[in-house]
Protein backbone atom coordinates (compact mmCIF):
# COMPACT_ATOMS: atom_id res chain seq x y z
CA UNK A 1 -7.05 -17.84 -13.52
CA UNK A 2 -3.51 -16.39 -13.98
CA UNK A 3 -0.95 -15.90 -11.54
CA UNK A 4 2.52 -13.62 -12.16
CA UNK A 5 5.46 -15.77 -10.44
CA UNK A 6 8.06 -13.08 -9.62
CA UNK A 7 11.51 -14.25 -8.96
CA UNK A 8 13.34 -11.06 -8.22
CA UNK A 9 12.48 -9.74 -4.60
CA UNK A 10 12.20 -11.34 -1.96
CA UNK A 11 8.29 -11.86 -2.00
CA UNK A 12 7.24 -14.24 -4.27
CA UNK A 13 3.99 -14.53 -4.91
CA UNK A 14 1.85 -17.40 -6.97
CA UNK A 15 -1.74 -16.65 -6.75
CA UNK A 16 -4.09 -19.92 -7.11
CA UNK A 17 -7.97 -20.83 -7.11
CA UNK A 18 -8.24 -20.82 -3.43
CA UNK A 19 -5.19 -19.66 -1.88
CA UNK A 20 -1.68 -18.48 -2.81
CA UNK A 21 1.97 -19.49 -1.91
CA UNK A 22 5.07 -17.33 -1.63
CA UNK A 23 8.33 -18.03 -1.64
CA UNK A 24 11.59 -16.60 -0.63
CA UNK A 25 13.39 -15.40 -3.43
CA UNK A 26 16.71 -13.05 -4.11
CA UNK A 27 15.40 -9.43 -2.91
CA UNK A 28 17.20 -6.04 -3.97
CA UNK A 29 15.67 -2.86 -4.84
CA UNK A 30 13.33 -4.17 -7.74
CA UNK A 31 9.84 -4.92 -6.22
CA UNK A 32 7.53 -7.96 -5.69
CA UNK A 33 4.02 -8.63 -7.12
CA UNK A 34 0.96 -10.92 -6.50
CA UNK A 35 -1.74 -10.79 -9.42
CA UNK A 36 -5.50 -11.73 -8.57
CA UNK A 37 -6.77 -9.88 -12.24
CA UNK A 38 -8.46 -13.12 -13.65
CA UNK A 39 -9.47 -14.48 -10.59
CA UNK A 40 -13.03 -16.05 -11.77
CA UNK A 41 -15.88 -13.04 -11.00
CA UNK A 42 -18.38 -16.29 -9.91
CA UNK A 43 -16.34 -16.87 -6.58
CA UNK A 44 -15.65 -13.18 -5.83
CA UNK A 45 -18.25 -13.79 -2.83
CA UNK A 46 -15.73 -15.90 -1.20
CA UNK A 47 -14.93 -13.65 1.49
CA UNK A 48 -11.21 -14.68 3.17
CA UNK A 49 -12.24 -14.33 6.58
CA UNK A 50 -14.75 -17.32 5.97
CA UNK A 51 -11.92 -19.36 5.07
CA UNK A 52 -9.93 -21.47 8.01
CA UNK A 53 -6.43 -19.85 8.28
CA UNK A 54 -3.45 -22.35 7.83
CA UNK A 55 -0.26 -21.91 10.22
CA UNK A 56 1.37 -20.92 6.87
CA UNK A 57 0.22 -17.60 5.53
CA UNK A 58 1.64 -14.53 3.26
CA UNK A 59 5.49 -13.61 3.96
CA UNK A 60 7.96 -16.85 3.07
CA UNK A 61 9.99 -17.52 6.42
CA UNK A 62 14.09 -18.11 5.46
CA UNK A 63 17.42 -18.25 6.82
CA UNK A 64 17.62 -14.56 4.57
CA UNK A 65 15.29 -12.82 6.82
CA UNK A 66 15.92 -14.98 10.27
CA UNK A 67 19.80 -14.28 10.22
CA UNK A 68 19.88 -10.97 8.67
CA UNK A 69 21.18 -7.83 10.13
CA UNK A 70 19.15 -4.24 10.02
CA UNK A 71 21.59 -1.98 7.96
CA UNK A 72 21.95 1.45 10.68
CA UNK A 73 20.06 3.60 8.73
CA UNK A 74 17.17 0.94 8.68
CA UNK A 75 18.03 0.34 12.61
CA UNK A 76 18.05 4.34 13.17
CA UNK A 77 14.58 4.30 11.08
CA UNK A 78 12.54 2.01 12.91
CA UNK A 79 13.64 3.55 16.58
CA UNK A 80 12.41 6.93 15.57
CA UNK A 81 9.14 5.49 14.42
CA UNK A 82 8.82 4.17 17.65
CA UNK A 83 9.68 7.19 19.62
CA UNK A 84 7.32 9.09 17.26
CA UNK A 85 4.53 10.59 19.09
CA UNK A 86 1.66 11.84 16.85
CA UNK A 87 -0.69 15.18 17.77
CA UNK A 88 -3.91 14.65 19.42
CA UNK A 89 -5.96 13.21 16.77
CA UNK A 90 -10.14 14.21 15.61
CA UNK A 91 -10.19 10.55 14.18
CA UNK A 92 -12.03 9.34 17.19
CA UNK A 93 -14.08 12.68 17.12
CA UNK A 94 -15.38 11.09 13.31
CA UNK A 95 -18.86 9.42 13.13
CA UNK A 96 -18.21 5.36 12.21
CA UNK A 97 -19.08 6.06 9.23
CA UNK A 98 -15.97 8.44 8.39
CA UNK A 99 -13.41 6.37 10.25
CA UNK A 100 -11.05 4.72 8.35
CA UNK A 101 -7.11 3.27 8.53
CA UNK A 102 -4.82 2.08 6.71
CA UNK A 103 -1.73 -0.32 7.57
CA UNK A 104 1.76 0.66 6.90
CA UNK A 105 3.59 -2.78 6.24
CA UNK A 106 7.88 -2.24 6.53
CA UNK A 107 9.83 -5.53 6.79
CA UNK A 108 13.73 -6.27 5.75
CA UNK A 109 15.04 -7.10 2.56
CA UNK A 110 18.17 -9.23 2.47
CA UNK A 111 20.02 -6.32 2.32
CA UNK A 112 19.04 -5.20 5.76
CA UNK A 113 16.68 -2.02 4.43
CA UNK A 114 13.23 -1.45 4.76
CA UNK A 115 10.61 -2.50 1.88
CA UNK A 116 6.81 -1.39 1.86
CA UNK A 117 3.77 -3.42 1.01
CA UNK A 118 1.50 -1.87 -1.22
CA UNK A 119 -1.85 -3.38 -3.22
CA UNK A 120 -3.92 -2.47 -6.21
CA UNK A 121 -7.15 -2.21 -5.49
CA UNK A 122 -9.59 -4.19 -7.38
CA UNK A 123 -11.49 -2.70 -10.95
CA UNK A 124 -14.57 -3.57 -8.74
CA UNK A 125 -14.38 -1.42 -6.18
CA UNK A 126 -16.89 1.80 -6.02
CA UNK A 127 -14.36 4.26 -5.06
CA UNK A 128 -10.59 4.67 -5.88
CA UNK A 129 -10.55 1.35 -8.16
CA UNK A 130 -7.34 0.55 -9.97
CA UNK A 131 -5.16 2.57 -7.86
CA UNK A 132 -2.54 1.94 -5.87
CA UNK A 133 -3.12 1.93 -2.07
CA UNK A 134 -2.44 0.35 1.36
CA UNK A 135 -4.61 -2.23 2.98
CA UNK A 136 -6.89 -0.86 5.22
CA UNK A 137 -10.31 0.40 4.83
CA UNK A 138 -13.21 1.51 7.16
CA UNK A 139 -13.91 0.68 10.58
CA UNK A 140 -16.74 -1.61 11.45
CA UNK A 141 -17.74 -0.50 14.81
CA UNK A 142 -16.48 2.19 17.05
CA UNK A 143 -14.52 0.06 19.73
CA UNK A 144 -12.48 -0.23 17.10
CA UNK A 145 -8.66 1.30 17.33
CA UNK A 146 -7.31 2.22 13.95
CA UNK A 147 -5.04 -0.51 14.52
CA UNK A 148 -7.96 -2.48 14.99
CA UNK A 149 -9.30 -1.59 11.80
CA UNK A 150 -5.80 -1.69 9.27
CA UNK A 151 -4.96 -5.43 10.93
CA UNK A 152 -8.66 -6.30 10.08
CA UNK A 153 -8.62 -5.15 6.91
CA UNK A 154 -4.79 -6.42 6.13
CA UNK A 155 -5.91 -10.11 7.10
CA UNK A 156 -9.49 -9.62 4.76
CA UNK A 157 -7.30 -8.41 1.85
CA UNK A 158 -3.91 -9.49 1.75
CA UNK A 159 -4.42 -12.57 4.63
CA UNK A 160 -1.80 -11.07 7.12
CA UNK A 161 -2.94 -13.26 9.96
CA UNK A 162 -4.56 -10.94 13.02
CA UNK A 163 -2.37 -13.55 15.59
CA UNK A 164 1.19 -13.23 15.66
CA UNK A 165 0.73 -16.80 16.91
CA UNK A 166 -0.93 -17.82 13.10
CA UNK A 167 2.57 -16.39 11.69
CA UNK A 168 5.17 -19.10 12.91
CA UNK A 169 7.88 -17.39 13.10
CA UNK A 170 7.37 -13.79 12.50
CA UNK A 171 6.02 -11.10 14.56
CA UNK A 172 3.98 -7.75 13.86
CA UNK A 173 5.01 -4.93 16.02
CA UNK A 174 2.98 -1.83 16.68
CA UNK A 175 5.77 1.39 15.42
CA UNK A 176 2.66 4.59 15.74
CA UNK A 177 0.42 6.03 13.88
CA UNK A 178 0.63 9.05 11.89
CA UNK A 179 -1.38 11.95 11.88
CA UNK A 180 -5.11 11.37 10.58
CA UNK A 181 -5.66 12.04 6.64
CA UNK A 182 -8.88 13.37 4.84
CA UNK A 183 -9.62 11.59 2.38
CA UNK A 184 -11.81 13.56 -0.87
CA UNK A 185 -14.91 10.79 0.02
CA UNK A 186 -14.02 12.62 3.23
CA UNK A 187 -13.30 10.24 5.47
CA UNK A 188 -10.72 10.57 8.21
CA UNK A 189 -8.09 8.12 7.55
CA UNK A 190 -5.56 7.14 10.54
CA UNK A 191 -2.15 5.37 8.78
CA UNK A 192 -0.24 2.56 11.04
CA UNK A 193 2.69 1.66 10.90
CA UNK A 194 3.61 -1.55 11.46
CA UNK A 195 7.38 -3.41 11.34
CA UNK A 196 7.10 -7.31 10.07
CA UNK A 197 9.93 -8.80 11.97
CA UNK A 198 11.15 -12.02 12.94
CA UNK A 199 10.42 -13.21 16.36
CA UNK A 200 13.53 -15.93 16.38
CA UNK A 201 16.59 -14.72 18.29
CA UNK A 202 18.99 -13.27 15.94
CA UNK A 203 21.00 -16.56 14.30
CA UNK A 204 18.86 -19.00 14.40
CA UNK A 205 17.30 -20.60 11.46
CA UNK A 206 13.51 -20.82 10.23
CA UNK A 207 12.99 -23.62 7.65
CA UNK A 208 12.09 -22.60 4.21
CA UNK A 209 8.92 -24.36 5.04
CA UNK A 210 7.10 -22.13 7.49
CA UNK A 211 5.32 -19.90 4.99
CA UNK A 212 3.20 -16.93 5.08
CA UNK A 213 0.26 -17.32 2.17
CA UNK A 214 -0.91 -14.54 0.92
CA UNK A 215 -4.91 -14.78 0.27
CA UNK A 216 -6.46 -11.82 -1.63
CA UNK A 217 -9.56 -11.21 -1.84
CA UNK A 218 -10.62 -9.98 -5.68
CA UNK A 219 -13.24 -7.77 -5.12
CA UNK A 220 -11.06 -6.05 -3.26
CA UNK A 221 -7.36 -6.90 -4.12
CA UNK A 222 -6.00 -7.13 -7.67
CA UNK A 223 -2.28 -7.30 -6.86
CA UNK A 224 0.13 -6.84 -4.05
CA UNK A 225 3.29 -5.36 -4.61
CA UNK A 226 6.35 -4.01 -2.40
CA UNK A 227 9.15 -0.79 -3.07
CA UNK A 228 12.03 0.37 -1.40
CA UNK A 229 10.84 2.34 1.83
CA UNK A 230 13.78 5.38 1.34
CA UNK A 231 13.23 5.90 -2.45
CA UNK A 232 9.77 7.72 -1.49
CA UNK A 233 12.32 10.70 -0.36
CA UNK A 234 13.96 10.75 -3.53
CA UNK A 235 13.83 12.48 -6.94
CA UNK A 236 14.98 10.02 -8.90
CA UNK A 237 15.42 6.05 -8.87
CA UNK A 238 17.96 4.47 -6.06
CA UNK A 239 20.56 2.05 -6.48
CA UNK A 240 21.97 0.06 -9.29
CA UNK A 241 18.94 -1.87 -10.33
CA UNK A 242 16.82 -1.40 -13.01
CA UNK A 243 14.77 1.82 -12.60
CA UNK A 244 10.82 1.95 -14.18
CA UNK A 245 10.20 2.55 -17.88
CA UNK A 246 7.90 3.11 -20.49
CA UNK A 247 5.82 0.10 -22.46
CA UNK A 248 8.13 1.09 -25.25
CA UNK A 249 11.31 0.28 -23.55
CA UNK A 250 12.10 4.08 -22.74
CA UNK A 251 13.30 4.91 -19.43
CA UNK A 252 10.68 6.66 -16.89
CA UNK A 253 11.07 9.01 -14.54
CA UNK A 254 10.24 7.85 -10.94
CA UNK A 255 8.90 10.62 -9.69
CA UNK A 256 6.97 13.26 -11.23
CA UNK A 257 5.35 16.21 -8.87
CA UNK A 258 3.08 19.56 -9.55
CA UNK A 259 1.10 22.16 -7.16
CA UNK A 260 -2.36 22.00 -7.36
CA UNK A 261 -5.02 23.60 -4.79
CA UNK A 262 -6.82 21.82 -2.28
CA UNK A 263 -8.02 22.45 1.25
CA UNK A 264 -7.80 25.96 0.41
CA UNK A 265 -4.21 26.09 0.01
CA UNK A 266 -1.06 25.29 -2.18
CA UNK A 267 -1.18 21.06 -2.43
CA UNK A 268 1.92 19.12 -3.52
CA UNK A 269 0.97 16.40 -5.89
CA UNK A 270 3.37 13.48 -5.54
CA UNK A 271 3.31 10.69 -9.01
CA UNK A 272 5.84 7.57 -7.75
CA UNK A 273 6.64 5.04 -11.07
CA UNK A 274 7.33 1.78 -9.19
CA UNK A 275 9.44 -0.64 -11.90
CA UNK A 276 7.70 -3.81 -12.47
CA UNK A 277 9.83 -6.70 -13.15
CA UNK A 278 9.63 -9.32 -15.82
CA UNK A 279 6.68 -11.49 -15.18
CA UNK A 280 6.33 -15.34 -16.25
CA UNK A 281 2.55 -16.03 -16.83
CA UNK A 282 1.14 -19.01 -15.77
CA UNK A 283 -2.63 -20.47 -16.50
CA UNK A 284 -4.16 -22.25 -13.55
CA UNK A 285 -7.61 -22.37 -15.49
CA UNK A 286 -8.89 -25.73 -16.75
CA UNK A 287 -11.06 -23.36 -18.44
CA UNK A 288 -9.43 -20.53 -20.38
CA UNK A 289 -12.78 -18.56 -21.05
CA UNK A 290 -13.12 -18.22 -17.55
CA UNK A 291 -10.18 -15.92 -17.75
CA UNK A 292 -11.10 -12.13 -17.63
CA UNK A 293 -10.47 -10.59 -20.97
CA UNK A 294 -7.68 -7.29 -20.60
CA UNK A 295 -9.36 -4.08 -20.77
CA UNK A 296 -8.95 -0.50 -20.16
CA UNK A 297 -6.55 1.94 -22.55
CA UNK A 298 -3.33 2.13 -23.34
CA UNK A 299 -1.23 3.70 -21.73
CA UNK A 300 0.16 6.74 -23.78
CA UNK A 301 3.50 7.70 -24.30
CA UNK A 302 5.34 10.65 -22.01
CA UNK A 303 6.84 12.10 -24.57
CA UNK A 304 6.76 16.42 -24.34
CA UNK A 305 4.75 15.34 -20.88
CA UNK A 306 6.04 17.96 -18.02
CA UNK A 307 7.92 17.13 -15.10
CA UNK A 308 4.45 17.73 -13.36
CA UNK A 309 1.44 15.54 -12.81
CA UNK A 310 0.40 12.66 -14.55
CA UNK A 311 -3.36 12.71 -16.05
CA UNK A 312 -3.50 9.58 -17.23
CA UNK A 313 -5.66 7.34 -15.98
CA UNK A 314 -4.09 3.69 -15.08
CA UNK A 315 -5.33 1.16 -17.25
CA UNK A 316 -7.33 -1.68 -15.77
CA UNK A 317 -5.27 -4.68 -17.10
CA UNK A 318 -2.23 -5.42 -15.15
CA UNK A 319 -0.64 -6.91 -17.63
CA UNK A 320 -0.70 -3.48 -19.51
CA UNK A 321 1.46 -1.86 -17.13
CA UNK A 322 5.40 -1.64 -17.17
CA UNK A 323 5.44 0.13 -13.62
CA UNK A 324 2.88 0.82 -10.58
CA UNK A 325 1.87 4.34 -10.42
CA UNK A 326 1.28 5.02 -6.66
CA UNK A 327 -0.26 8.95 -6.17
CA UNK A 328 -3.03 10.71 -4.45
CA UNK A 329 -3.32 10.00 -0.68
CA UNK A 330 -1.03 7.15 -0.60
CA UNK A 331 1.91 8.90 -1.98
CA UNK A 332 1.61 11.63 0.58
CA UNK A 333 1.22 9.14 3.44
CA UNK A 334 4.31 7.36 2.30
CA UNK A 335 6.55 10.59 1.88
CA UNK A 336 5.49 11.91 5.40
CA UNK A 337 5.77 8.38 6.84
CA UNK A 338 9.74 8.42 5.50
CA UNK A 339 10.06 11.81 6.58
CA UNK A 340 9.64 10.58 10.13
CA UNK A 341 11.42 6.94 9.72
CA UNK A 342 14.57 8.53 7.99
CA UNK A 343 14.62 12.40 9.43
CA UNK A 344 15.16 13.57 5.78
CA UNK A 345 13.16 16.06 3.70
CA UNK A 346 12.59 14.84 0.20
CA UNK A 347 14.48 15.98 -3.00
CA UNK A 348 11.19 17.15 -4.20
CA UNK A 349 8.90 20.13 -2.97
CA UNK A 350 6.50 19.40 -0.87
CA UNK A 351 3.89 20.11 2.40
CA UNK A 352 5.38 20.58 5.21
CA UNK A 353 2.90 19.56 7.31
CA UNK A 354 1.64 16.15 8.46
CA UNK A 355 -2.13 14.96 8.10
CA UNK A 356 -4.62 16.99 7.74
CA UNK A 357 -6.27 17.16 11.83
CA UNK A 358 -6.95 21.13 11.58
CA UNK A 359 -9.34 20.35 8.78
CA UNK A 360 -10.72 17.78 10.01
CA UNK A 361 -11.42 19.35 13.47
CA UNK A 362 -12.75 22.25 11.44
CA UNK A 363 -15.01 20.36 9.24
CA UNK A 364 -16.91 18.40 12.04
CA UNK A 365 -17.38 21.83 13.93
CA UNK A 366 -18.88 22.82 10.84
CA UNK A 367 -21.30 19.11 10.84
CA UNK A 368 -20.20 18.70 6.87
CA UNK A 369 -18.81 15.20 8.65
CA UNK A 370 -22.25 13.49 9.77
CA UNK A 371 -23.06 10.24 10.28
CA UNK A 372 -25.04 9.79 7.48
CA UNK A 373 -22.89 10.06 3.89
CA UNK A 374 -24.57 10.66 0.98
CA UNK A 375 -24.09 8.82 -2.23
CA UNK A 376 -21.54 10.80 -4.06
CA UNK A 377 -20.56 12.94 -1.25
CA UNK A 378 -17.09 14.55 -1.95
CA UNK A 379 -15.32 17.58 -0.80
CA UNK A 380 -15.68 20.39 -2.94
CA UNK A 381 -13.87 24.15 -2.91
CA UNK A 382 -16.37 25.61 -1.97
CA UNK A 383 -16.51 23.66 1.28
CA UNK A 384 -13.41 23.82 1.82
CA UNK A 385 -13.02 27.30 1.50
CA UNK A 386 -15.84 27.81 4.51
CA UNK A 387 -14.38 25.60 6.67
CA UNK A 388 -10.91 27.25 5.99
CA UNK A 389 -12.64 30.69 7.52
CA UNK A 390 -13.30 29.04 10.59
């Protein structure tokens, strides 16, 4: 198996047979990346929950983080997550079967602003594979919160530990939840928004020891990645660092957005291009063959491509790609999640609503959200349009 050991952010992430150390590295604006791509198929059934959980798991503790002051805007951020109260939500209105969440990850980068965890989701998964995405997933029963659900599924994929006790150090704090997303398999999907904090008193000092591991699990994880929470407000790429570019070297835009329709109405499709930095490849295989082979196209050029949506579809080797492209669901949820951190509209167009409850509601009065899903079910227009006469 390879790992990707990324020095420049301040997640670190070295992804071995069983389990995977991070370290605590310089952070800026450039982001962080853990690979599982050639983890061996033969131990995908290795689920992580059947693993014991060491006292060290995923985020490095370090003087960096432990000592570090919130910059105001940061500060200003996280209090109005806090104080943000969502509208009644239809999630717990949705069958088990259509309940899902997803787990909104902020935490501090040395610089005192927020960073977001993201993942790509394993080639192997049925629905959404390749793409970009927070952890999280479906619920298992119905006592189940949606913060039940996201810090269940966070610990299966990326091993953030369920017990703040399990994180030495470190703390996971509740901010809200946003309003509840349908999702094209439609599922109702209920984002969380969590704030990774230390738990120390401000000043004191956590040894470079303590770590957080980060575990993935490859049939459902194929890398783990961070960005700069603000820059999903902006047009073009923040700061002084590095921005993303092309595999030939030429600079890429960062964001890229077109109209489209969808729930039977004008849809703003957002395309983010998160830079990937430099990568040092190291083989942890005795074996070499046992390796997965790269696969999936290349990724074409933009050139005489539109400041619109991307159709390209992401290749399946990580190593192919000179940026992350997040989109879809996930780039709306983070947009409207900054929206309410940061009390800015975006430098792009874009809905001005938040989730997508009124549909919902609408749909399940209709019963086109049953308990039973068929295989292949998506939303189509047509549906759409019905429920949108309702």
């Amino acid at each position: 198996m390879n790992a990707y050991l990324i020095h420049n952010s301040i997640l670190t992430l070295s992804i071995q047979a069983q389990s995977c150390c991070l370290s605590c590295k310089q952070a800026g604006h450039c982001l962080s990346i853990a690979s599982a791509r050639d983890i061996n198929p033969s131990n995908s059934r290795v689920r992580v929950q059947a693993q014991p959980m060491r006292p060290t798991a995923w985020l490095a503790q370090s003087k960096a983080i432990a000592t570090m002051a919130l910059s105001q805007r940061s500060t200003q951020a996280l209090a109005r997550l806090r104080a943000y109260n969502p509208p009644p939500t239809q999630w717990y209105n949705c069958p088990l079967t259509r309940r899902a969440a997803v787990l909104i990850i902020l935490f501090p980068d040395r610089h005192g602003e927020l960073k977001v965890v993201l993942t790509m989701r394993s080639a192997r998964l049925n629905t959404y594979a390749g793409q970009a995405a927070f952890p999280g997933g479906k619920s298992d029963t119905l006592e189940e919160t949606p913060w039940d659900t996201a810090r269940r599924e966070a610990f299966e994929e990326i091993g953030l530990p369920m017990d703040d006790d399990k994180l030495k150090g470190f703390k996971v704090e509740h901010l809200c939840e946003l309003p509840t997303n349908l999702a094209k398999t439609e599922l109702g999907v209920r984002p969380c928004v969590a704030y990774l904090c230390p738990s120390s008193k401000p000043g004191s000092e956590l040894s470079v020891e303590d770590k957080l591991i980060p575990r993935l699990d490859p049939k459902e994880v194929a890398a783990v990645f961070t960005a700069p929470f603000h820059s999903f407000l902006c047009k073009t790429w923040p700061g002084d660092t590095p921005g993303p570019v092309q595999k030939d070297g030429r600079p890429e835009k960062w964001y890229r957005g077109s109209w489209t329709d969808w729930h039977e109405s004008r849809w703003r499709m957002h395309n983010f291009y998160i830079p990937r930095p430099p990568a040092t490849p190291t083989s942890l295989l005795k074996n070499p063959s046992q390796a997965s082979p790269p696969s999936g196209p290349e990724p074409s050029s933009h050139t005489g491509l539109p400041d619109g949506d991307d159709p390209r579809p992401e290749p399946s080797a990580l190593d192919a790609l000179t940026t992350f492209r997040v989109f879809g669901m996930t780039a709306r949820i983070l947009v409207d999640a900054a929206r309410v951190a940061y009390a800015e509209e975006p430098e792009f167009e874009h809905n001005s609503h938040h989730g997508d409850e009124a549909m919902i509601g609408r749909l399940l009065e209709m019963g086109r959200l049953s308990e039973v899903r068929k295989t292949g079910e998506v939303l189509t227009k047509e549906v759409l349009r019905e429920a949108s006469k309702m």
